[in-house]
ModelCIF file with pLDDT and N, C-alpha, C, O atoms, coordinates in Angstrom:
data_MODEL
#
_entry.id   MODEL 
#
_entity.id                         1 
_entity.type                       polymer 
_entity.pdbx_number_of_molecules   1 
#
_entity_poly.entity_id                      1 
_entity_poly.type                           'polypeptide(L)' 
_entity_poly.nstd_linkage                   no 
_entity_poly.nstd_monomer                   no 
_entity_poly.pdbx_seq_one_letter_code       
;(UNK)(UNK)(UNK)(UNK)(UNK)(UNK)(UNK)(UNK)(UNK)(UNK)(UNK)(UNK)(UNK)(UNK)(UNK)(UNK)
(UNK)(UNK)(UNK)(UNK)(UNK)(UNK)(UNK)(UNK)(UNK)(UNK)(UNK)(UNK)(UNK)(UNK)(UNK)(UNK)
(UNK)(UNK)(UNK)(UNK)(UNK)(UNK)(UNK)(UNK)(UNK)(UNK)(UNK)(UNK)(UNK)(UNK)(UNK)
;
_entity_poly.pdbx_seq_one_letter_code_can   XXXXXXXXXXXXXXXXXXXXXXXXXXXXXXXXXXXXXXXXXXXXXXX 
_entity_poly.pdbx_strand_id                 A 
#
loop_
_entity_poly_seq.entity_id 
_entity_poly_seq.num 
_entity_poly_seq.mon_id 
_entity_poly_seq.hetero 
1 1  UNK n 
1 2  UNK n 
1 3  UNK n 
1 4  UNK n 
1 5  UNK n 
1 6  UNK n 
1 7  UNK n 
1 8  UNK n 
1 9  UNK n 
1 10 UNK n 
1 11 UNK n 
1 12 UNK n 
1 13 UNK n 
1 14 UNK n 
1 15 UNK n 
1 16 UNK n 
1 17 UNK n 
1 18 UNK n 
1 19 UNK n 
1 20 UNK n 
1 21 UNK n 
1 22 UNK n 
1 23 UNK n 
1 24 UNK n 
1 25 UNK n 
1 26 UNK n 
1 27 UNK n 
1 28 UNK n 
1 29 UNK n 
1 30 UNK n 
1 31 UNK n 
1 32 UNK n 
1 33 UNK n 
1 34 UNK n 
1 35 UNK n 
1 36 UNK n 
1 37 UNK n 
1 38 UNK n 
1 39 UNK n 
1 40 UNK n 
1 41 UNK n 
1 42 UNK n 
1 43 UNK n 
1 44 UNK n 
1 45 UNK n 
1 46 UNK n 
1 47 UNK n 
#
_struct_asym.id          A 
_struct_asym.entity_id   1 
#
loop_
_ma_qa_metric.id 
_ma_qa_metric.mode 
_ma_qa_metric.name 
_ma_qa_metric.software_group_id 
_ma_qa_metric.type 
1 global pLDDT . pLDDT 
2 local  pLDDT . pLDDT 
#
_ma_qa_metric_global.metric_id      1 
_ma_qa_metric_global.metric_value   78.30 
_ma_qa_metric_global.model_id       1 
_ma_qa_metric_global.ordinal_id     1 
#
loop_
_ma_qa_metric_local.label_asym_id 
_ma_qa_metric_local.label_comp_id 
_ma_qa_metric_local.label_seq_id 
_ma_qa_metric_local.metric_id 
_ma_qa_metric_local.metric_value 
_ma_qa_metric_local.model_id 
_ma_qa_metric_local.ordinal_id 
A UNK 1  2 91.00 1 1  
A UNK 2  2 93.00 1 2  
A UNK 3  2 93.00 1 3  
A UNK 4  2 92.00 1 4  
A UNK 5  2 91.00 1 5  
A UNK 6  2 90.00 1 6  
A UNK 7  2 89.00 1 7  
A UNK 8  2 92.00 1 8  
A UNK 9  2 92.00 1 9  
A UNK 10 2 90.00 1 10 
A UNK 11 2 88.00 1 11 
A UNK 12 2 86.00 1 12 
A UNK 13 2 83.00 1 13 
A UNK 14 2 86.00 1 14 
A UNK 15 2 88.00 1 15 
A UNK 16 2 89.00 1 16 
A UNK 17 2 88.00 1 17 
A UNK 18 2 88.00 1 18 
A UNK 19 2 87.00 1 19 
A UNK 20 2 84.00 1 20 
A UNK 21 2 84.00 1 21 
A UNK 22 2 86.00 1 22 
A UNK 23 2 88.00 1 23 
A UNK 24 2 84.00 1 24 
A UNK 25 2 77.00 1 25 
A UNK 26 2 59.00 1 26 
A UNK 27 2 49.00 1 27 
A UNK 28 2 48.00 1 28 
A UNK 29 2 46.00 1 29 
A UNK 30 2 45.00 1 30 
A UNK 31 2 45.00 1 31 
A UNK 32 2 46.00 1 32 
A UNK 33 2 47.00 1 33 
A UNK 34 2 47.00 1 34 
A UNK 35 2 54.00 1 35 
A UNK 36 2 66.00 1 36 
A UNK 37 2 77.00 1 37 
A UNK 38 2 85.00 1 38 
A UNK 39 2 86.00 1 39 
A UNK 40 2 90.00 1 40 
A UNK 41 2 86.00 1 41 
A UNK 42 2 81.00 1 42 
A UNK 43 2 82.00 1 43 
A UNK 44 2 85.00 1 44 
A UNK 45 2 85.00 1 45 
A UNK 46 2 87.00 1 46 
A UNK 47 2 85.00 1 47 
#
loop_
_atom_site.group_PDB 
_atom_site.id 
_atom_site.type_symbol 
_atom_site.label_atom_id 
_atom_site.label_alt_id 
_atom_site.label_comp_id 
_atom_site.label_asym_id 
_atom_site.label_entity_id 
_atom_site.label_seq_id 
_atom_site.pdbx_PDB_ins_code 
_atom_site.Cartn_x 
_atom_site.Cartn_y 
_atom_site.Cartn_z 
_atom_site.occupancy 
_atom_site.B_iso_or_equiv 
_atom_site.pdbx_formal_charge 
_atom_site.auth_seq_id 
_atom_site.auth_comp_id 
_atom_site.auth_asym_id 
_atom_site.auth_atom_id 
_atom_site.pdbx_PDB_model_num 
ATOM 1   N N  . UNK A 1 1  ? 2.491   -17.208 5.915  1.00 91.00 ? 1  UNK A N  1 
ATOM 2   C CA . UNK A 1 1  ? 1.878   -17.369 4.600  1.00 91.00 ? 1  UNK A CA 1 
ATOM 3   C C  . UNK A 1 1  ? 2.651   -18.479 3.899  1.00 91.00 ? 1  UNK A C  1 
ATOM 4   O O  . UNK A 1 1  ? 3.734   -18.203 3.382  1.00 91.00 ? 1  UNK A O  1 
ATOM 5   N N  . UNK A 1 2  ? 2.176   -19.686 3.851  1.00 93.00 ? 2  UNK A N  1 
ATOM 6   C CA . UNK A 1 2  ? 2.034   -20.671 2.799  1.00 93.00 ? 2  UNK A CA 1 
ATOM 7   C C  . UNK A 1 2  ? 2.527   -20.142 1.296  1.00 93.00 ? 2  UNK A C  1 
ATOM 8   O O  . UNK A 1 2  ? 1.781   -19.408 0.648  1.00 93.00 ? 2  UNK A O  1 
ATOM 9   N N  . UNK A 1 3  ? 3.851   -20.565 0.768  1.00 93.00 ? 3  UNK A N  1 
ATOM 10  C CA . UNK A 1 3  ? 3.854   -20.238 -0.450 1.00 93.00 ? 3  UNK A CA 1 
ATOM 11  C C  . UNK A 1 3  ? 3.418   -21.392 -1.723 1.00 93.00 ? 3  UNK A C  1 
ATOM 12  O O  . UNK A 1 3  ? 3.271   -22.584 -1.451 1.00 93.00 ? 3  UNK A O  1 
ATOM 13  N N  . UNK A 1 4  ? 3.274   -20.951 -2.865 1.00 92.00 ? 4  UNK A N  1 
ATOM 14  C CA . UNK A 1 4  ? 2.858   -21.686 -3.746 1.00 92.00 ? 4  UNK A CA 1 
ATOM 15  C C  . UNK A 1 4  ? 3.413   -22.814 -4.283 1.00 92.00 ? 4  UNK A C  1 
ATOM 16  O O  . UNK A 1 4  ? 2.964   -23.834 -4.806 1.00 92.00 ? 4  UNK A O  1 
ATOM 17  N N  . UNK A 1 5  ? 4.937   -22.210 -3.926 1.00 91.00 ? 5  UNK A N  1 
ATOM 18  C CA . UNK A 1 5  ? 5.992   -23.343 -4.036 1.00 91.00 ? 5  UNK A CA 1 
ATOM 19  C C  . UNK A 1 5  ? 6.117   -24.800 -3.345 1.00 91.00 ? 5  UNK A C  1 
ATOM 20  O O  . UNK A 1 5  ? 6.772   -25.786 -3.684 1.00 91.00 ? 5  UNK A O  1 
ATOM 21  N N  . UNK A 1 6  ? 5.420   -24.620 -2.468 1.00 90.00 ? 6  UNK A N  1 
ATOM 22  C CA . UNK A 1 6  ? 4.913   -25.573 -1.467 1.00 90.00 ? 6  UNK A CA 1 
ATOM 23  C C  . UNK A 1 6  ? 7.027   -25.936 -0.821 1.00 90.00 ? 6  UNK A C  1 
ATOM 24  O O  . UNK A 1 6  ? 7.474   -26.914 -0.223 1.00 90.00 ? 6  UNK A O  1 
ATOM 25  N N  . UNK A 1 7  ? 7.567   -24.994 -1.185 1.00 89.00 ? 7  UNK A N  1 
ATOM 26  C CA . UNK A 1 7  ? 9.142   -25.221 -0.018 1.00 89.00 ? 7  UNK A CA 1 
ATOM 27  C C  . UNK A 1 7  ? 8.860   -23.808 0.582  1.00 89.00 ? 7  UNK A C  1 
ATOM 28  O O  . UNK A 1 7  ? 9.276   -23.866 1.740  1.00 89.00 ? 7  UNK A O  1 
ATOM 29  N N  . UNK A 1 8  ? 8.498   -22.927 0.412  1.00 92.00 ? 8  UNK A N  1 
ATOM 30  C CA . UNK A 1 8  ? 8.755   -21.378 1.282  1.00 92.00 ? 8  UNK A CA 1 
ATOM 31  C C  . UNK A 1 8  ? 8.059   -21.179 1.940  1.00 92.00 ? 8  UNK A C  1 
ATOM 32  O O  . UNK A 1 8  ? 7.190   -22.050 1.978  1.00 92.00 ? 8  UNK A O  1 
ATOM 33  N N  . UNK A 1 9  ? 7.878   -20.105 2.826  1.00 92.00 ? 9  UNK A N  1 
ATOM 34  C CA . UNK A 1 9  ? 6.809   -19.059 3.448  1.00 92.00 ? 9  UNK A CA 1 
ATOM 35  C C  . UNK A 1 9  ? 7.050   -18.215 4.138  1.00 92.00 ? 9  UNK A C  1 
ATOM 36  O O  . UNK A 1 9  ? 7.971   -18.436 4.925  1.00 92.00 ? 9  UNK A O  1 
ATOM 37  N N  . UNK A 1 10 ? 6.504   -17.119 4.189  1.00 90.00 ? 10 UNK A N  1 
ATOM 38  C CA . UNK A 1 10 ? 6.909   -15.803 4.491  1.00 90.00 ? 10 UNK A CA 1 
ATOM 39  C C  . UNK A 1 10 ? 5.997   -15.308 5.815  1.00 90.00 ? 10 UNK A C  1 
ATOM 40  O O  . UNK A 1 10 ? 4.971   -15.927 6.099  1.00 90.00 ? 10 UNK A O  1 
ATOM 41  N N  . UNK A 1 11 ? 6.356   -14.371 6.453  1.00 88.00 ? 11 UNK A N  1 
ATOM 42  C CA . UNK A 1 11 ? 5.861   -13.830 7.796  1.00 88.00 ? 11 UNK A CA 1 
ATOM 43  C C  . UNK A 1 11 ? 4.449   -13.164 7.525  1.00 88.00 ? 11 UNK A C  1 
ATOM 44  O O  . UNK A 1 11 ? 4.108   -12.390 6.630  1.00 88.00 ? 11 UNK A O  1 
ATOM 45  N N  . UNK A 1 12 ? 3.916   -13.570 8.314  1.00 86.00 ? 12 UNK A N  1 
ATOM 46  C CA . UNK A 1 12 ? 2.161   -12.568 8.367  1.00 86.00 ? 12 UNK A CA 1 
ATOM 47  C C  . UNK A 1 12 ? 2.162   -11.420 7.499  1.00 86.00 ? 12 UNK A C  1 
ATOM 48  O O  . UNK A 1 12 ? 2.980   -10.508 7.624  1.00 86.00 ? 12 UNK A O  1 
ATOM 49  N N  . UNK A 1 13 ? 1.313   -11.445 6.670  1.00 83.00 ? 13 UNK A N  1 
ATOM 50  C CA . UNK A 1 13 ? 0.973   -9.727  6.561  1.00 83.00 ? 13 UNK A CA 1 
ATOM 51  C C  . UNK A 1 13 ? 1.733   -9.533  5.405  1.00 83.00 ? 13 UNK A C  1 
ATOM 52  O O  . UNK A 1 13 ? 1.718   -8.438  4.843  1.00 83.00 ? 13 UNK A O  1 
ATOM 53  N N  . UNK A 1 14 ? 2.644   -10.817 4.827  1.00 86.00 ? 14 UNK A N  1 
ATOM 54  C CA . UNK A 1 14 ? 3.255   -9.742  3.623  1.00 86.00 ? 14 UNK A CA 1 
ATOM 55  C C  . UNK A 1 14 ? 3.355   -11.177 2.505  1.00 86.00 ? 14 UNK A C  1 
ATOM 56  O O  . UNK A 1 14 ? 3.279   -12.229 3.140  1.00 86.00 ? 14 UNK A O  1 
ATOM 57  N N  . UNK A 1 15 ? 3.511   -11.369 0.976  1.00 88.00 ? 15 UNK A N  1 
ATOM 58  C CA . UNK A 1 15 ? 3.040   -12.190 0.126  1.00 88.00 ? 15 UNK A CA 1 
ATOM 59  C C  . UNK A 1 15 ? 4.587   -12.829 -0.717 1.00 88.00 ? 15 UNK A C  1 
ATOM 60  O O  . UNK A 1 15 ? 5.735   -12.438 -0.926 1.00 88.00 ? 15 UNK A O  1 
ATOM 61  N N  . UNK A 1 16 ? 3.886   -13.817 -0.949 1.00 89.00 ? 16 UNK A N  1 
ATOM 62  C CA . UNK A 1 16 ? 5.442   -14.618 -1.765 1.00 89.00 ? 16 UNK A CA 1 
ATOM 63  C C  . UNK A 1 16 ? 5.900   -14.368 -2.797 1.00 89.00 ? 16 UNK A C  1 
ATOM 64  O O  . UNK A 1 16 ? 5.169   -14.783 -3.696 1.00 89.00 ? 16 UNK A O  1 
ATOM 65  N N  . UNK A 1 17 ? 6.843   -13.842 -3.178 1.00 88.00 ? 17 UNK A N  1 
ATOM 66  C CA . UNK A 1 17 ? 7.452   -13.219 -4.455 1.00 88.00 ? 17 UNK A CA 1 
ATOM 67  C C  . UNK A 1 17 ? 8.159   -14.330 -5.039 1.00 88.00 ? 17 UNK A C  1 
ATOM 68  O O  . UNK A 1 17 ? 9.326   -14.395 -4.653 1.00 88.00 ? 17 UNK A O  1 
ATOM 69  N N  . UNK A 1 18 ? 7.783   -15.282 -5.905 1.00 88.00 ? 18 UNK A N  1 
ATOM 70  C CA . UNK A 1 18 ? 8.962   -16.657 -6.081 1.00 88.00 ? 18 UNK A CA 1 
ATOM 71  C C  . UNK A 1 18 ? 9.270   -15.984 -7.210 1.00 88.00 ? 18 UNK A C  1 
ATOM 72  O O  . UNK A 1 18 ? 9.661   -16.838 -8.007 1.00 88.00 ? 18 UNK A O  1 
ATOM 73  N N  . UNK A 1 19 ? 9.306   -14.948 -7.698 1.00 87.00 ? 19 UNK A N  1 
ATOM 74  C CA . UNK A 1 19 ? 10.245  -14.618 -9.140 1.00 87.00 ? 19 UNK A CA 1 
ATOM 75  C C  . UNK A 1 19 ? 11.275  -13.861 -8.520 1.00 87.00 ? 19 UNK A C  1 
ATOM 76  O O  . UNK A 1 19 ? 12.384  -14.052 -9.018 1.00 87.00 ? 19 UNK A O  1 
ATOM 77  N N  . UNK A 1 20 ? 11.235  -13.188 -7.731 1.00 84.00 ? 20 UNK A N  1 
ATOM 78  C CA . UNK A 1 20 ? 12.487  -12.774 -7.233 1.00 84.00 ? 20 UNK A CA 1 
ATOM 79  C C  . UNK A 1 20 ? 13.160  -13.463 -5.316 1.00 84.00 ? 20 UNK A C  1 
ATOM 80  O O  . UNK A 1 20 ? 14.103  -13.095 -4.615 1.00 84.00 ? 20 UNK A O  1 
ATOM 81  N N  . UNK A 1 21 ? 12.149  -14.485 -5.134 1.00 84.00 ? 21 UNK A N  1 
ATOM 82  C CA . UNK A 1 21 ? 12.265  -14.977 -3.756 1.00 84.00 ? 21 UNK A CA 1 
ATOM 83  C C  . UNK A 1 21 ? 12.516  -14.149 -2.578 1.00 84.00 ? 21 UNK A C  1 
ATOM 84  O O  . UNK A 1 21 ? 13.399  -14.298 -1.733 1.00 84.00 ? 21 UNK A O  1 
ATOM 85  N N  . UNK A 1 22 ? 11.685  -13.331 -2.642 1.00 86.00 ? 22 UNK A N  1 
ATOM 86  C CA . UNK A 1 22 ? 11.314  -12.528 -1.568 1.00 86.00 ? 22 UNK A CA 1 
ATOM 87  C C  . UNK A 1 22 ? 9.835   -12.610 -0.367 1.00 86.00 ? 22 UNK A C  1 
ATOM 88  O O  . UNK A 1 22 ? 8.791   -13.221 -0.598 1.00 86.00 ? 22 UNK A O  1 
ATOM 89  N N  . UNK A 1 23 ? 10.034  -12.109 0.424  1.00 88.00 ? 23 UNK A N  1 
ATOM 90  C CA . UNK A 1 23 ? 8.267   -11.747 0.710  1.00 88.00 ? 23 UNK A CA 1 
ATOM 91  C C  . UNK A 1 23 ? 7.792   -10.595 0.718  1.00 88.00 ? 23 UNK A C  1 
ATOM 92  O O  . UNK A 1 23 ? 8.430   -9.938  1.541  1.00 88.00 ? 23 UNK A O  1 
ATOM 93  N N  . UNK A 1 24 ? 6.918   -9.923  0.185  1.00 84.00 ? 24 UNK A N  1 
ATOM 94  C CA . UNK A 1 24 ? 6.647   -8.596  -0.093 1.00 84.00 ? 24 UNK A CA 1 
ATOM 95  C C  . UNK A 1 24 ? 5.535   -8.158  0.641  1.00 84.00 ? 24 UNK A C  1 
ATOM 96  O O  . UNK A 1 24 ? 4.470   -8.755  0.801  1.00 84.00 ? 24 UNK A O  1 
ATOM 97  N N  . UNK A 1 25 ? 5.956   -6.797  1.177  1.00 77.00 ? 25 UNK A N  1 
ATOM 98  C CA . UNK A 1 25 ? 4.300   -6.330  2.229  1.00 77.00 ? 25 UNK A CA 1 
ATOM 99  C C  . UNK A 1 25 ? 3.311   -5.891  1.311  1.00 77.00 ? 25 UNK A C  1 
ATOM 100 O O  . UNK A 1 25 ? 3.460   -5.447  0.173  1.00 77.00 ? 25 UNK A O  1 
ATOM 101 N N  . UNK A 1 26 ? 2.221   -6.092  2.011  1.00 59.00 ? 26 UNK A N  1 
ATOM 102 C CA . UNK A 1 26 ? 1.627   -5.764  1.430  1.00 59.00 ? 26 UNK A CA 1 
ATOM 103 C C  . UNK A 1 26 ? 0.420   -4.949  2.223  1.00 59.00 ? 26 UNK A C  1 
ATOM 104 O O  . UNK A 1 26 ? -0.773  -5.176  2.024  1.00 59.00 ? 26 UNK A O  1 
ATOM 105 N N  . UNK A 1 27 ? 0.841   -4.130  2.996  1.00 49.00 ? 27 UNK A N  1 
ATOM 106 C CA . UNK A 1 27 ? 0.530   -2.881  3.983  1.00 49.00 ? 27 UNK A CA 1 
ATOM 107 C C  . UNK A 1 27 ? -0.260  -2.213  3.343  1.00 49.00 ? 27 UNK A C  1 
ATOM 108 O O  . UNK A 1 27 ? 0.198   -2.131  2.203  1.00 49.00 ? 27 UNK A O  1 
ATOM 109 N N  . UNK A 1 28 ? -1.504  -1.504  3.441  1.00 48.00 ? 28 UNK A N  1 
ATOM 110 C CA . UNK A 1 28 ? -2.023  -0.238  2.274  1.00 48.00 ? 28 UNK A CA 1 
ATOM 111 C C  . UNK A 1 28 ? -1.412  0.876   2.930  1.00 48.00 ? 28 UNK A C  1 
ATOM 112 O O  . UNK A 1 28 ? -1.385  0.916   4.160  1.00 48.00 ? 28 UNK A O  1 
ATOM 113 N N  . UNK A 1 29 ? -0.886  1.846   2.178  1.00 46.00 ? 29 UNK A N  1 
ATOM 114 C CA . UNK A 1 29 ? 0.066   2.958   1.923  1.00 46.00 ? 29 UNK A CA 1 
ATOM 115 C C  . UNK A 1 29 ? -1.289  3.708   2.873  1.00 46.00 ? 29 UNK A C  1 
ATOM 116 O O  . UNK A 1 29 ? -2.411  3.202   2.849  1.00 46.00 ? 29 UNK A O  1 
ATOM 117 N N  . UNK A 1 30 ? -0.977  4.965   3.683  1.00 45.00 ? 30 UNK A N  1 
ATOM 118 C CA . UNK A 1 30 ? -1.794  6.059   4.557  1.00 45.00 ? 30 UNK A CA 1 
ATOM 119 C C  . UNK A 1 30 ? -1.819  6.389   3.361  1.00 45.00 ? 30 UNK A C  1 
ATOM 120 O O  . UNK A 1 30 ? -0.779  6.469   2.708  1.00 45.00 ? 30 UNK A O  1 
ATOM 121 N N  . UNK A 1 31 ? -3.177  6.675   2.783  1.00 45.00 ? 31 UNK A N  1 
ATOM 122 C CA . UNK A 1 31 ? -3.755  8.069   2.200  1.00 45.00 ? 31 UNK A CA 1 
ATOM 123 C C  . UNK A 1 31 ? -4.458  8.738   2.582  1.00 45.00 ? 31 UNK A C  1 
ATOM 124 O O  . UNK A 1 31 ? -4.864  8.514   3.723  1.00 45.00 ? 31 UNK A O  1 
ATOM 125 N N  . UNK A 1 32 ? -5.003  9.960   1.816  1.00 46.00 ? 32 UNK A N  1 
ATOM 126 C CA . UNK A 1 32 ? -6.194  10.751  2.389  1.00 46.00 ? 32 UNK A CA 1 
ATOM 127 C C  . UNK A 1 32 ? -6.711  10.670  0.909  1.00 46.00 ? 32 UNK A C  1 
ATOM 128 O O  . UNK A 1 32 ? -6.082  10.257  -0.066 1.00 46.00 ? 32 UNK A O  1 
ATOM 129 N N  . UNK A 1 33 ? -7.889  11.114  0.949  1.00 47.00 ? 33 UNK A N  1 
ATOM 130 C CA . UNK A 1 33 ? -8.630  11.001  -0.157 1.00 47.00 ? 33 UNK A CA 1 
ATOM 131 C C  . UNK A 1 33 ? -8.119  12.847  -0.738 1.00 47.00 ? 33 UNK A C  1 
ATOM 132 O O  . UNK A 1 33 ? -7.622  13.844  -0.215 1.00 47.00 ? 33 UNK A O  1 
ATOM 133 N N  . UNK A 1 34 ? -8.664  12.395  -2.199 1.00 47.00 ? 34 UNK A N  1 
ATOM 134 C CA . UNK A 1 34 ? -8.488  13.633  -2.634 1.00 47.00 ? 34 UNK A CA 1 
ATOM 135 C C  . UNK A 1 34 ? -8.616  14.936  -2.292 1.00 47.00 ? 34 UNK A C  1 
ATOM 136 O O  . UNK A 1 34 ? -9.757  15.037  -1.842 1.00 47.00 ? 34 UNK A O  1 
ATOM 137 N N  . UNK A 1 35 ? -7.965  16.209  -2.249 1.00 54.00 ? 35 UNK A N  1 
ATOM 138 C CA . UNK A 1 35 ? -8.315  17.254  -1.292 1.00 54.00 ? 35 UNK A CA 1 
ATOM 139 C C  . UNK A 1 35 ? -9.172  18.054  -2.310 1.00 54.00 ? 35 UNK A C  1 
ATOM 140 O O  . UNK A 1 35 ? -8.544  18.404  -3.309 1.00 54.00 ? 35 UNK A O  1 
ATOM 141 N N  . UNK A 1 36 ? -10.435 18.401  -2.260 1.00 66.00 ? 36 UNK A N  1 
ATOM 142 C CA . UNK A 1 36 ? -11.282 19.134  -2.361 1.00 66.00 ? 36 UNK A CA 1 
ATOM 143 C C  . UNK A 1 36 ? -11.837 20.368  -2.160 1.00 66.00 ? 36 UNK A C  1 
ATOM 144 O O  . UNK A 1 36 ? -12.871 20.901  -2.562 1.00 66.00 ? 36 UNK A O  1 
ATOM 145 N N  . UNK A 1 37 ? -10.626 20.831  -1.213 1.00 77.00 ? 37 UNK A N  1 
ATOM 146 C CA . UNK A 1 37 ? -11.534 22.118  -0.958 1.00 77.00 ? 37 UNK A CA 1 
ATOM 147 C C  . UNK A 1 37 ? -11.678 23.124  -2.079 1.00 77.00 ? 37 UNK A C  1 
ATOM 148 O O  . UNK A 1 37 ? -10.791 23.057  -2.930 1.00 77.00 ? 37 UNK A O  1 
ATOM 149 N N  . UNK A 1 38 ? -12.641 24.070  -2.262 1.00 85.00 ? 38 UNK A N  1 
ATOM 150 C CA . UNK A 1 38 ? -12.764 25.009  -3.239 1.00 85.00 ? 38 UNK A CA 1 
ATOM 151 C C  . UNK A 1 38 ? -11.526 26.002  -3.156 1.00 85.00 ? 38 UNK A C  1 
ATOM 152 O O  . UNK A 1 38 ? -11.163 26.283  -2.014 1.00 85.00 ? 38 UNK A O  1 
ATOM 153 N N  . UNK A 1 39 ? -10.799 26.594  -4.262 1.00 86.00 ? 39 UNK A N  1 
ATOM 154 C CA . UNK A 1 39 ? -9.924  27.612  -3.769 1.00 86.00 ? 39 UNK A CA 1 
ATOM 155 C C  . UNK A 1 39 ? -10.601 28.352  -4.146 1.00 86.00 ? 39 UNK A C  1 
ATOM 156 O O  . UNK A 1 39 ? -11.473 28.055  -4.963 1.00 86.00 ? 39 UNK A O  1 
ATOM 157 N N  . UNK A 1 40 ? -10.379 29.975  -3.526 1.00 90.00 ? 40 UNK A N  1 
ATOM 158 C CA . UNK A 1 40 ? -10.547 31.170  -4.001 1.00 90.00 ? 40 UNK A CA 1 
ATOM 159 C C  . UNK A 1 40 ? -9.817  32.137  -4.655 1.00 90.00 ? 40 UNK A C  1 
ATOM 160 O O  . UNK A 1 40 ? -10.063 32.782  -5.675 1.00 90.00 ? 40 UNK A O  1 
ATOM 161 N N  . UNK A 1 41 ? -8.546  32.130  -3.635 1.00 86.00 ? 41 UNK A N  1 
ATOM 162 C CA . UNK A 1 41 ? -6.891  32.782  -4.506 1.00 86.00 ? 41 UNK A CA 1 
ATOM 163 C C  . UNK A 1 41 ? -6.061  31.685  -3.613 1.00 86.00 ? 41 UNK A C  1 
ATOM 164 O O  . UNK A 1 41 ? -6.575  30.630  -3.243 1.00 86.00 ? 41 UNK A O  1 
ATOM 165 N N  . UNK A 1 42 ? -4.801  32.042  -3.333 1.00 81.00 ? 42 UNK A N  1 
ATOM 166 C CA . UNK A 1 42 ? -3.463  31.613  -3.482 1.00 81.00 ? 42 UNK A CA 1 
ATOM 167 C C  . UNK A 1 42 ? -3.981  31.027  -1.579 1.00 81.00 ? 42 UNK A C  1 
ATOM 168 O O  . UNK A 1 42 ? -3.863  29.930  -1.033 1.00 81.00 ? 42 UNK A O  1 
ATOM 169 N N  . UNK A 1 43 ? -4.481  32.200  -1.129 1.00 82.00 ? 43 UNK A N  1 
ATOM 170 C CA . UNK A 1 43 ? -4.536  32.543  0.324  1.00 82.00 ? 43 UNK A CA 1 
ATOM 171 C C  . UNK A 1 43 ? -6.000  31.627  1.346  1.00 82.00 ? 43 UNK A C  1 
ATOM 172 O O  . UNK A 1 43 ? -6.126  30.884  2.319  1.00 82.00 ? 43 UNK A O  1 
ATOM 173 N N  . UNK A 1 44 ? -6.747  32.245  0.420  1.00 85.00 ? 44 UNK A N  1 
ATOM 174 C CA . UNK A 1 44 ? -8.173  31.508  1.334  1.00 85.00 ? 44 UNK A CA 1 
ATOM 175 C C  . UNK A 1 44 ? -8.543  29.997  -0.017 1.00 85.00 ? 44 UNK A C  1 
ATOM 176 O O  . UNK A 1 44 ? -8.003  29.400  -0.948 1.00 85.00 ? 44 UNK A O  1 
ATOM 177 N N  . UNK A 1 45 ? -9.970  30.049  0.864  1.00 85.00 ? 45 UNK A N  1 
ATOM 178 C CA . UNK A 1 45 ? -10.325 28.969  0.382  1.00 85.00 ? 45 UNK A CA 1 
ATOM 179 C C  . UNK A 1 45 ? -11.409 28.269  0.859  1.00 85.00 ? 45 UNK A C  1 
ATOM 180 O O  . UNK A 1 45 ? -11.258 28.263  2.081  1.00 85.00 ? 45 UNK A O  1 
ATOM 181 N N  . UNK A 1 46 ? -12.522 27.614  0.554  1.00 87.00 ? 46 UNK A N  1 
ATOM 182 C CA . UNK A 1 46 ? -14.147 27.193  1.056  1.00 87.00 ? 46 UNK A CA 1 
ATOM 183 C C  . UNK A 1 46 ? -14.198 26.223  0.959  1.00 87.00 ? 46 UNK A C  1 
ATOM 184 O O  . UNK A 1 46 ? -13.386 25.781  0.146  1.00 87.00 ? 46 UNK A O  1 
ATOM 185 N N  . UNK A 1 47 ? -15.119 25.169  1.649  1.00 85.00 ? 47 UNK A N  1 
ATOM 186 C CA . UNK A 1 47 ? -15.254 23.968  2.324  1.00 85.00 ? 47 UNK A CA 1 
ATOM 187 C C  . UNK A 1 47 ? -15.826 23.507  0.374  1.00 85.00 ? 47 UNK A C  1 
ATOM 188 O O  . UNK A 1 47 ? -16.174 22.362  0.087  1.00 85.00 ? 47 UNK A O  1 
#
């Protein structure tokens, strides 16, 4: 990655930080989407 500075550049996959001169990933974090299931009590629970 080409930085803006037109002197740096940083490795695939992660972005140019020229305020602190770094390169920063920029990976999306594993999520799961919100968990939904219905509860009933403490114990069970429905789709």
């Amino acid at each position: 990655v080409c930085c803006s500075d037109g002197q740096h550049c940083c490795p695939q996959g992660t972005v140019c930080d020229l305020e602190r001169s770094t390169c920063t990933s920029e990976r999306p974090l594993a999520s799961l989407p919100k968990v939904r299931d219905v509860k009933c009590d403490e114990e069970t629970s429905c789709p």
